[in-house]
Protein backbone atom coordinates (compact mmCIF):
# COMPACT_ATOMS: atom_id res chain seq x y z
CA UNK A 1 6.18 9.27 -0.99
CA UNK A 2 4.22 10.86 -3.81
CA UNK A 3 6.21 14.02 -5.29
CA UNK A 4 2.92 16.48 -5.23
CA UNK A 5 -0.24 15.34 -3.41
CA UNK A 6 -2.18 18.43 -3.41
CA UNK A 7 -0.74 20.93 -1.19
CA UNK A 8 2.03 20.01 1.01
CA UNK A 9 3.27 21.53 4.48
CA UNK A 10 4.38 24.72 3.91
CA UNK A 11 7.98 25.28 3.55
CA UNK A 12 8.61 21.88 2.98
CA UNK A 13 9.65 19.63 -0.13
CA UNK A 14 7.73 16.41 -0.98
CA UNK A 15 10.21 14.06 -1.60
CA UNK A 16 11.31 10.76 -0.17
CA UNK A 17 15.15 12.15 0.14
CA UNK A 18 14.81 14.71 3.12
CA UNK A 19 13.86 14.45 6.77
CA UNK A 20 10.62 16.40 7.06
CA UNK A 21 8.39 17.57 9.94
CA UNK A 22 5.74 14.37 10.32
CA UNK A 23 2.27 14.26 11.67
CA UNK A 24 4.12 12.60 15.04
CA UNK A 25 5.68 15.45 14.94
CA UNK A 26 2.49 17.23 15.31
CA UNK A 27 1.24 14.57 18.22
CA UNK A 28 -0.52 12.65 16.11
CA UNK A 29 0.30 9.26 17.10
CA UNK A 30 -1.82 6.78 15.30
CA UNK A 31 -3.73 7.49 12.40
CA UNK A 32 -5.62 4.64 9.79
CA UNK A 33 -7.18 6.06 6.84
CA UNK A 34 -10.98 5.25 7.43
CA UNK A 35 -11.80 4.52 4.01
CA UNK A 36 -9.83 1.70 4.08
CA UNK A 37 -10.27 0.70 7.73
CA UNK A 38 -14.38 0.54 6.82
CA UNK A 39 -14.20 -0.62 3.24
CA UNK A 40 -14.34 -4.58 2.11
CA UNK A 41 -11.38 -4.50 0.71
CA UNK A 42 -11.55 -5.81 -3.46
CA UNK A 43 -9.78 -9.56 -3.50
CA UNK A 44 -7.29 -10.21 -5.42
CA UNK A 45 -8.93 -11.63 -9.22
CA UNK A 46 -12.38 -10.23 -8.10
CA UNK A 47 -14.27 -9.56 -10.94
CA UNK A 48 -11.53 -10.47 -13.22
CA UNK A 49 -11.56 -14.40 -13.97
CA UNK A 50 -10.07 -14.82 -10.18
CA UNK A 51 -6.43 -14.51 -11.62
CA UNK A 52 -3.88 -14.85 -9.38
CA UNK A 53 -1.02 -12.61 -10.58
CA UNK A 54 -2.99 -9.35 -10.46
CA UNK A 55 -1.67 -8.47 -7.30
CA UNK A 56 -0.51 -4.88 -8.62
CA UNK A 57 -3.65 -3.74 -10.03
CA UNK A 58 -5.54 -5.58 -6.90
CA UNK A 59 -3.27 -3.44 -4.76
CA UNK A 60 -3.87 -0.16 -6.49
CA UNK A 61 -7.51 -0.97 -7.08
CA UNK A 62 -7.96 -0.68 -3.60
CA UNK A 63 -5.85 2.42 -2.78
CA UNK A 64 -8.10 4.30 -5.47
CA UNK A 65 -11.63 3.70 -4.37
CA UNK A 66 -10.39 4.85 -1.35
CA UNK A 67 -9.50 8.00 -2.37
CA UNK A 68 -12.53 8.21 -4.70
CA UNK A 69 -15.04 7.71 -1.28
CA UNK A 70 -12.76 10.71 0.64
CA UNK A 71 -13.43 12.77 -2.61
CA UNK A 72 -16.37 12.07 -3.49
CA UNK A 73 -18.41 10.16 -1.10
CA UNK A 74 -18.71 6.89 -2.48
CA UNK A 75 -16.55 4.05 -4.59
CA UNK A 76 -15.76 4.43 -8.00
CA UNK A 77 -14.73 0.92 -8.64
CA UNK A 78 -13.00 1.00 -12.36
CA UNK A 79 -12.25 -2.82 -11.93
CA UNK A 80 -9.06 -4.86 -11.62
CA UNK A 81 -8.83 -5.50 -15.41
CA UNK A 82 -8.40 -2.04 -16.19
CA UNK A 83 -5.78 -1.27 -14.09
CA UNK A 84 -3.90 -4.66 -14.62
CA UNK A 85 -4.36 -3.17 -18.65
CA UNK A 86 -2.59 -0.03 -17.77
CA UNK A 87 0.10 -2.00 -15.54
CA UNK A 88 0.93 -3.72 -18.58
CA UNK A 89 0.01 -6.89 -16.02
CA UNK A 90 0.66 -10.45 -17.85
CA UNK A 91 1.47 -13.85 -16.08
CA UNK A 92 4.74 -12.96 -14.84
CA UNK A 93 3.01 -10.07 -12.68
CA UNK A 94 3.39 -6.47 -12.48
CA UNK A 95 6.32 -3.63 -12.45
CA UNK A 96 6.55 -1.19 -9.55
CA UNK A 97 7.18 1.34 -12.03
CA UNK A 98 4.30 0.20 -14.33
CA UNK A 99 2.32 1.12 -11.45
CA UNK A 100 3.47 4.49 -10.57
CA UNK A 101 2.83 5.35 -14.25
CA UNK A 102 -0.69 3.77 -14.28
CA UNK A 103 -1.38 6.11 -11.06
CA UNK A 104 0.11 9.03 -12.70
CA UNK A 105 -1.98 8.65 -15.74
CA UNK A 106 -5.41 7.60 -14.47
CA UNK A 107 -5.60 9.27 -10.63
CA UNK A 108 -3.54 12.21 -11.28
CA UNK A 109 -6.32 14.30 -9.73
CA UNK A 110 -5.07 12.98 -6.60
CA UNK A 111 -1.40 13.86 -7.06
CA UNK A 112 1.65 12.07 -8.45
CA UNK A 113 3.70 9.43 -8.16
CA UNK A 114 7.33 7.51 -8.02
CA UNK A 115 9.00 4.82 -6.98
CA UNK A 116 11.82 3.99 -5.03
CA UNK A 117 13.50 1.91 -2.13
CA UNK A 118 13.70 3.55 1.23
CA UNK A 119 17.11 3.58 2.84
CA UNK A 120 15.69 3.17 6.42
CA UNK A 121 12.69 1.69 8.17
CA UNK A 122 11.95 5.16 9.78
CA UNK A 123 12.30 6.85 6.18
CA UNK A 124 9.60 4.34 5.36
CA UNK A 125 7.59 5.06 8.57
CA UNK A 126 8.23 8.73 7.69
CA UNK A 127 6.47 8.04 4.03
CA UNK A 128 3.76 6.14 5.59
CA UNK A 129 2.85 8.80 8.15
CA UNK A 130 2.97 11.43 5.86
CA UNK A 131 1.02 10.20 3.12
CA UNK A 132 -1.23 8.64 5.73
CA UNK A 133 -2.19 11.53 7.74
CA UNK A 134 -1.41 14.68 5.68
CA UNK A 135 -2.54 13.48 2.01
CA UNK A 136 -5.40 10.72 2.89
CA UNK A 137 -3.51 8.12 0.76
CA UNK A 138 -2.12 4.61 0.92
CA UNK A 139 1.14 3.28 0.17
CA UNK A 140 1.75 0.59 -2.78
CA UNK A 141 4.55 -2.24 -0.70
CA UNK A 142 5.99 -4.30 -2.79
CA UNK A 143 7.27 -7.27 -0.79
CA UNK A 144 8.31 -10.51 -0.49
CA UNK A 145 5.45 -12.08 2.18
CA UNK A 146 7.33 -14.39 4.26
CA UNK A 147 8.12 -11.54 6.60
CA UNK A 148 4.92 -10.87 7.53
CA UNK A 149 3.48 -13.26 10.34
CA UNK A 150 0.03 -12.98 8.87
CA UNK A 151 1.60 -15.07 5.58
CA UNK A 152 2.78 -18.15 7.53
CA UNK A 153 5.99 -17.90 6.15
CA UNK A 154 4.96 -18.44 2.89
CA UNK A 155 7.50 -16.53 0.39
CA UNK A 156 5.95 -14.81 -2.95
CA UNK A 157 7.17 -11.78 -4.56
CA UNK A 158 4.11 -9.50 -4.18
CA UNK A 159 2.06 -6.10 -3.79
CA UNK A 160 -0.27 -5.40 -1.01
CA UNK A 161 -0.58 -1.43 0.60
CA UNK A 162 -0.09 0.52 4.24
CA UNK A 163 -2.70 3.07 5.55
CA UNK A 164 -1.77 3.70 8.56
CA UNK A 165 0.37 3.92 11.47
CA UNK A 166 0.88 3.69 15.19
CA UNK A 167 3.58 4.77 17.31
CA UNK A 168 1.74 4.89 20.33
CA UNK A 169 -0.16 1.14 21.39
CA UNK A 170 3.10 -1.15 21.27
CA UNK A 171 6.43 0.40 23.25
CA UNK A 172 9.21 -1.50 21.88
CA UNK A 173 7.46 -1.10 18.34
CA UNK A 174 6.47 1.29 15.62
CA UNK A 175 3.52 -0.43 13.81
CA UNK A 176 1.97 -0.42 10.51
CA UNK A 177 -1.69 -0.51 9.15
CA UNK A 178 -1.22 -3.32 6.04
CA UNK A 179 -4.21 -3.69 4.04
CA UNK A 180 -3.91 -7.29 1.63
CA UNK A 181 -6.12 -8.40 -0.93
CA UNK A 182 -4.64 -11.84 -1.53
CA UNK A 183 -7.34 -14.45 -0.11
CA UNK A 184 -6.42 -18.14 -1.56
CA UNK A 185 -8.89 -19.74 -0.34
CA UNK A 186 -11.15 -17.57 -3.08
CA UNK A 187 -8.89 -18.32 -5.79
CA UNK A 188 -8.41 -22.12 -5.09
CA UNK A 189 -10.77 -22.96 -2.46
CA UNK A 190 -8.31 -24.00 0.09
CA UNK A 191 -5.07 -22.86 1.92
CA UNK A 192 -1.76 -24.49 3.17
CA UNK A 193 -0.72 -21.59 4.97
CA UNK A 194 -4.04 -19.86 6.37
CA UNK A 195 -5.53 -17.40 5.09
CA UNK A 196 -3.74 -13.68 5.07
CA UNK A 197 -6.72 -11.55 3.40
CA UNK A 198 -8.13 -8.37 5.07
CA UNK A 199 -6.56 -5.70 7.19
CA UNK A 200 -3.94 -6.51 9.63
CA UNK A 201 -3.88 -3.06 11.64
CA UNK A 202 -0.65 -3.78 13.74
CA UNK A 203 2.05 -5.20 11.73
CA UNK A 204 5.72 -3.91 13.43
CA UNK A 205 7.44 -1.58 11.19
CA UNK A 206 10.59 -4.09 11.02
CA UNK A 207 8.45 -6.60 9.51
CA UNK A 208 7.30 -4.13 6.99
CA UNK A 209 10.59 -2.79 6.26
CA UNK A 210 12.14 -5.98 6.44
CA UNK A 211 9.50 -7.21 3.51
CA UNK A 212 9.94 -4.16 1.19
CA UNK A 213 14.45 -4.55 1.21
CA UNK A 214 14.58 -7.58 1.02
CA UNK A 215 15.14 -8.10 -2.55
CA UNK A 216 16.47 -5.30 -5.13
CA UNK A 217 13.28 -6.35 -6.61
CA UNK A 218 11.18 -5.21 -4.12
CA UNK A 219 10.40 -1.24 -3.11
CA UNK A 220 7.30 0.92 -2.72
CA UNK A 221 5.28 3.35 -4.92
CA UNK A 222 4.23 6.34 -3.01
């Protein structure tokens, strides 16, 4: 999670090392952050030549109007270009730490950022939950997609974000609100493996987690 999103709980650190008293904790089940729940979420290359490697500024686009509209009242689009300029984004894609420090340096009114790869899927449900609920943010996943059912098995290294949880609807699983901006069929016109764009509000948490270790490439900026 984020190392200083505002104000935190009191008495408690904000880092992604410790066990620390949750919003379920508090009863509070299931949570999506409405922003992103009623927003169109930005495609991937939307307003920027419809590349398809801007994943990581796509991703973080979207997490940011989101916060701008819960601080402000409306988007505050600053376009995918910009932040795939201060991702240092070229062909070969984006680094999870380039993001972080794009985040630090151009939303820092929102709080800060690192990134890191958590050790177990409830320290990531922990994250998610926390940064959910308590600091009205997303999480940045960076993934490899084949674990996710809404990908069709299709494998890519890539970035997409959670916001949101549920520990309540499903009994034999914790599930995650995954927001993706990838939509092929905008970028090429057609798909081989459907069509995985929007918000997919009940993905299980071992999916998620599953997605995010896979690789040593692969972690989360929160």
């Amino acid at each position: 999670m984020a190392l200083s999103h505002g104000k935190a709980p009191v008495n408690e650190s904000h880092t992604p090392f410790a066990r620390r008293r949750g919003p379920i904790d508090d009863g509070v089940y299931v949570y999506r952050l409405p922003e992103v729940t009623n927003m169109t979420i930005w495609k991937e290359g939307q307003g920027n030549g419809k590349k398809s490697y801007t994943c990581g500024p796509a991703a973080t686009r979207n997490m940011v109007n989101a916060m701008n509209i819960r601080a402000t009242g409306s988007y505050q689009d600053l376009g995918e270009n910009q932040w795939a300029i201060w991702e240092g984004t070229t062909t070969a894609g984006t680094s999870r730490a380039n993001v972080a420090n794009a985040l630090n340096g151009h939303a820092s009114q929102y709080g800060s950022w690192t990134t890191y790869r958590p050790a177990t899927k409830d320290s990531l449900y922990s994250t998610i939950a926390t940064d959910t609920y308590y600091y009205k943010q997303s999480i940045i996943l960076n993934v490899d997609t084949e674990f996710f059912t809404f990908w069709n098995s299709k494998a890519l290294d890539h970035f997409n974000f959670a916001y949101g949880y549920d520990s309540q609807s499903n009994p034999n699983a914790k599930l995650v609100a995954v927001g993706e901006e990838w939509d092929p069929i905008f970028i090429y016109g057609s798909s081989s493996y459907g069509n995985p764009y929007g918000q997919h509000a009940n993905v299980p948490l071992g999916n998620v987690y599953d997605a995010v270790i896979h690789t040593s490439i692969h972690g989360i900026v929160a």
